[in-house]
Protein backbone atom coordinates (compact mmCIF):
# COMPACT_ATOMS: atom_id res chain seq x y z
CA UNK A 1 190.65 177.80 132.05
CA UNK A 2 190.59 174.23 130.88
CA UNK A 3 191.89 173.20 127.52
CA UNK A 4 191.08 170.30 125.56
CA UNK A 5 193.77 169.15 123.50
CA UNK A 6 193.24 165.56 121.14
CA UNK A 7 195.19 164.71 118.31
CA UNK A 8 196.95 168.39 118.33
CA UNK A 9 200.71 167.68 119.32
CA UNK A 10 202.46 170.83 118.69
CA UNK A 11 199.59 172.70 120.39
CA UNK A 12 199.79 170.51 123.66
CA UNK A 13 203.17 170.99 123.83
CA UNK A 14 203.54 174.48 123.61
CA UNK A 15 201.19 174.39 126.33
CA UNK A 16 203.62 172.66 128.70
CA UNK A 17 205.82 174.64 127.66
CA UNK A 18 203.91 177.72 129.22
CA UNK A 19 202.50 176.02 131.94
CA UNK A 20 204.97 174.02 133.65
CA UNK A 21 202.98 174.43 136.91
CA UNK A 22 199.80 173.04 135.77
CA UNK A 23 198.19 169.55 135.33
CA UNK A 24 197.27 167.29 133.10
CA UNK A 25 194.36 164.39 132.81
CA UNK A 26 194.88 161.78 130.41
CA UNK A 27 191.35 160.95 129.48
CA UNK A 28 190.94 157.30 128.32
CA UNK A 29 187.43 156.28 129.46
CA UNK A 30 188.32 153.67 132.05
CA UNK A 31 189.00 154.13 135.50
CA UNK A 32 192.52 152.19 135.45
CA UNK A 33 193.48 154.99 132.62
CA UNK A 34 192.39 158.11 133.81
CA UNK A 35 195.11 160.12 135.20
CA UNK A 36 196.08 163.33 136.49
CA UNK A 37 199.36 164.55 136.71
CA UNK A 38 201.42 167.62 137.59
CA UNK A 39 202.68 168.94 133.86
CA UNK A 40 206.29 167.79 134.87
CA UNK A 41 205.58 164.42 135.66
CA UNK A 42 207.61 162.02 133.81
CA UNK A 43 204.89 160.09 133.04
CA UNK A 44 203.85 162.22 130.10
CA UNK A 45 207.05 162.31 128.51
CA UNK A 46 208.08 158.48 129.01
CA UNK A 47 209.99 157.55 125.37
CA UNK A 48 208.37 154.03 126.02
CA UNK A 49 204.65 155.13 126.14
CA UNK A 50 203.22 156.49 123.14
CA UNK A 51 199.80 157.21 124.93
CA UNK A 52 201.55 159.44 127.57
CA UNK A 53 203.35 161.34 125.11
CA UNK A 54 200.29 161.91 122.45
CA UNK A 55 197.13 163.94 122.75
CA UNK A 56 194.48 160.90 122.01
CA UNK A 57 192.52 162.67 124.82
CA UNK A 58 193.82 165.21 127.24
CA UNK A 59 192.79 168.03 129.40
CA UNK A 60 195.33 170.86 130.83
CA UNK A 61 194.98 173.82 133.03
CA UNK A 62 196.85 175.93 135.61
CA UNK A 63 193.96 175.94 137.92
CA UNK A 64 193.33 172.58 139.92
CA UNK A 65 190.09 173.16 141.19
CA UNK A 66 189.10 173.96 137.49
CA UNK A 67 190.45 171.12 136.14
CA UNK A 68 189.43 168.46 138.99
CA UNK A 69 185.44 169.56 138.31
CA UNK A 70 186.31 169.11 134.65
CA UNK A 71 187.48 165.45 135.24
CA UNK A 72 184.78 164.72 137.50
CA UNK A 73 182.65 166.20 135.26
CA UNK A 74 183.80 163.50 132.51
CA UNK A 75 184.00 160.17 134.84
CA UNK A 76 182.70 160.69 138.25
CA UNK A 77 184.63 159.05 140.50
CA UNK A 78 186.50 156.94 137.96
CA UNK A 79 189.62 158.49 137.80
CA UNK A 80 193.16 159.43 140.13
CA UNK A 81 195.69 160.84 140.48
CA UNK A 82 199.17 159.87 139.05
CA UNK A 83 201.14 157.65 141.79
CA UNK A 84 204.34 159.36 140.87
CA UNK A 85 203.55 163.15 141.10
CA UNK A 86 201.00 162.74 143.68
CA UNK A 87 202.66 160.29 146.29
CA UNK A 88 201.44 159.98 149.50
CA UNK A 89 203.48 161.03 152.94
């Protein structure tokens, strides 16, 4: 199941809590923005970043294949995947 979680902190994080083998897509509306992450990338918890730490927009499940239709669902093709949690080789 996909959940949507924007401008609700304590329930996004309890979710990470609970699903620290899921993913997360930051959903900001331009191509450069959109990312998907693991839920432990450090990325979403960077002290410096106040977007990757808030829930302006995001969207969270356990399932990958769930989530990717989701995201592709919301931008097409203008999205990817974080560089850090999803690097190549």
């Amino acid at each position: 199941m996909v959940e949507h979680f924007k401008n609700k902190e304590a329930e996004y994080e309890a979710w990470l809590q609970e699903n620290s083998t899921g993913f997360v897509f930051n959903y900001f509306g331009t191509a450069a923005n959109n990312k998907l992450h693991h839920a432990r990338c450090g990325q979403l918890f960077r002290k410096d970043n106040v977007d990757s730490r808030t829930t302006l927009d995001k969207y969270c499940s356990d399932n990958y294949a769930e989530l990717e239709a989701k995201v592709i669902s919301l931008c097409d093709d203008k999205w990817s995947k974080c560089g850090l949690c999803y690097k190549s080789g």
